[in-house]
Protein backbone atom coordinates (compact mmCIF):
# COMPACT_ATOMS: atom_id res chain seq x y z
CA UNK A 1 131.58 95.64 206.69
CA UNK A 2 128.37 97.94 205.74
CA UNK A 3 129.32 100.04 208.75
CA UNK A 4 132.92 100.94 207.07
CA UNK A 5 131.72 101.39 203.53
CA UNK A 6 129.06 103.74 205.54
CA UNK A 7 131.91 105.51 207.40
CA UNK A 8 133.89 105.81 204.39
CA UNK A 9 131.16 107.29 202.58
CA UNK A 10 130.57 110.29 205.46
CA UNK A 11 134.19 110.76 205.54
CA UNK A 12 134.36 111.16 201.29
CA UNK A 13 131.52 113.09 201.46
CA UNK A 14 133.53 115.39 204.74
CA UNK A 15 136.52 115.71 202.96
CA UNK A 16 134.90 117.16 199.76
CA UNK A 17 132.70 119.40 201.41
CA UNK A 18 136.08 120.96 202.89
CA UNK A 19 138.26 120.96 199.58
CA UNK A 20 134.77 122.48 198.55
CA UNK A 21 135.23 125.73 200.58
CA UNK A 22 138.92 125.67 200.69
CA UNK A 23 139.35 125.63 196.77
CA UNK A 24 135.76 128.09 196.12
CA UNK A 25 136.44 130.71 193.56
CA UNK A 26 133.55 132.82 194.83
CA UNK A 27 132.49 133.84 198.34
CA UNK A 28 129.26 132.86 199.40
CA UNK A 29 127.28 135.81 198.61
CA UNK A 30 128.63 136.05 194.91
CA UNK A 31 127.89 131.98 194.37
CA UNK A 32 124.26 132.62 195.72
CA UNK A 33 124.08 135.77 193.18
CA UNK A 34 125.73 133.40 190.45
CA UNK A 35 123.07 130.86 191.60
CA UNK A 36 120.18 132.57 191.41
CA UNK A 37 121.01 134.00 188.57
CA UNK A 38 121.56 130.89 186.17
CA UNK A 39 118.52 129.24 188.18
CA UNK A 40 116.41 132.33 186.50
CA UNK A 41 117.77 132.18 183.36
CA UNK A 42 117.58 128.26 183.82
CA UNK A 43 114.29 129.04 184.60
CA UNK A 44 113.33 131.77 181.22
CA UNK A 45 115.05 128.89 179.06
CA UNK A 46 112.24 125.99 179.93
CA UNK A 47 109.61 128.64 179.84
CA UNK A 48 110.36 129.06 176.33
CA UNK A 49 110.92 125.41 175.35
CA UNK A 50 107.49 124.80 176.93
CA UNK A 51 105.61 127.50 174.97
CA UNK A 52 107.58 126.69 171.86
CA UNK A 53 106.29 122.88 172.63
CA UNK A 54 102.93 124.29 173.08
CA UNK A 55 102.49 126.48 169.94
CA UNK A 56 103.82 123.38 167.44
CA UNK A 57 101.07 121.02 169.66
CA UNK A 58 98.28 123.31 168.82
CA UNK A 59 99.60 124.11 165.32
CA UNK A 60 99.49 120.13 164.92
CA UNK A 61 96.18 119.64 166.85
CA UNK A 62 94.64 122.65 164.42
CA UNK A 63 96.24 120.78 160.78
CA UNK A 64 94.51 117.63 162.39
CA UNK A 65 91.25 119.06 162.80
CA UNK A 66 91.63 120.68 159.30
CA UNK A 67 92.53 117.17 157.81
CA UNK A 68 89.57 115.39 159.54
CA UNK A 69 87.23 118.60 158.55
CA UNK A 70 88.57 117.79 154.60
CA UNK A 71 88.13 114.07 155.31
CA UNK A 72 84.59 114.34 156.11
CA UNK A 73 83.35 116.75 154.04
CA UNK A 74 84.98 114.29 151.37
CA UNK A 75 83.24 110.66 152.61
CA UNK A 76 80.10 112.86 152.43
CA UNK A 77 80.66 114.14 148.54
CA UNK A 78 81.34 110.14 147.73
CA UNK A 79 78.36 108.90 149.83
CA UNK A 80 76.36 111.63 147.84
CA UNK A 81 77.61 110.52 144.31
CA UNK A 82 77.04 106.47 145.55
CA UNK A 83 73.93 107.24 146.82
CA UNK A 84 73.06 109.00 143.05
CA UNK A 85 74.66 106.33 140.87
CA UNK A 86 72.72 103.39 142.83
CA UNK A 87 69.13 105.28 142.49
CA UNK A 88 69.92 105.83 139.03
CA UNK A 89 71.04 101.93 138.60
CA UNK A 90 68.01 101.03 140.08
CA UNK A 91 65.90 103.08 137.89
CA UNK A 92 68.05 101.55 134.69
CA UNK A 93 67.50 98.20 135.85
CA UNK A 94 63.86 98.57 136.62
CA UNK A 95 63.46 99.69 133.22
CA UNK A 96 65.57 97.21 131.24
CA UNK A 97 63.29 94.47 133.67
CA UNK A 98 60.35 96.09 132.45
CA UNK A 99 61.44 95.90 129.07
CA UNK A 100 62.34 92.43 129.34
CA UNK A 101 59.35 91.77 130.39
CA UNK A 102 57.15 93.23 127.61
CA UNK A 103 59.57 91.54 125.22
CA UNK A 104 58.93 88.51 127.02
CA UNK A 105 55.32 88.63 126.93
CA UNK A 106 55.61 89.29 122.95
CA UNK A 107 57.36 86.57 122.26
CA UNK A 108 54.67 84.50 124.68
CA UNK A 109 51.75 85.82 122.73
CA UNK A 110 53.29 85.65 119.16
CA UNK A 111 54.15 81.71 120.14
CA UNK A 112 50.71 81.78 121.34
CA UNK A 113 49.62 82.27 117.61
């Protein structure tokens, strides 16, 4: 059974490899030229889908970098500015401490009286 399907396969294969050559419109020299030349214009076609594909990569890899250069610069203006407002909380609340603490010791000594 394999062996016919396999015989019927080489004989398909045969037959349109005759029909092929009986029915070419070209000779074989002009479907070589025709050939080679759609294979090199085949060829100039992916060349310039590739570099196309490479310049929008590198445009996108370049707006990327530009986004992450923004990004940081920006994380370090609000670390600045956090960094600012907590040493000048810190100074505020030392200070309203250290009045609370005078105020405290006023009302101690006047009690004291």
């Amino acid at each position: 059974m394999k062996n016919k399907g396999l015989a019927l396969l080489v004989t398909g294969i045969g037959v349109g490899a005759v029909a092929g050559l009986l029915f070419a419109r070209l000779s074989g020299v002009e479907l070589r030229k025709q050939i080679t030349r759609r294979a090199g214009e085949a060829a100039t076609f992916l060349k310039n889908q590739s570099d196309a594909v490479v310049g929008r990569v590198t445009t996108a890899a370049i707006d990327v970098e530009h986004s992450l250069t923004n990004a940081k610069e920006a994380i370090s203006r609000v670390a600045q500015t956090t960094k600012q407002h907590v040493g000048e909380a810190t100074k505020a609340t030392a200070a309203v401490t250290h009045e609370m603490h005078d105020a405290s010791q006023a009302v101690i000594s006047t009690l004291g009286r």
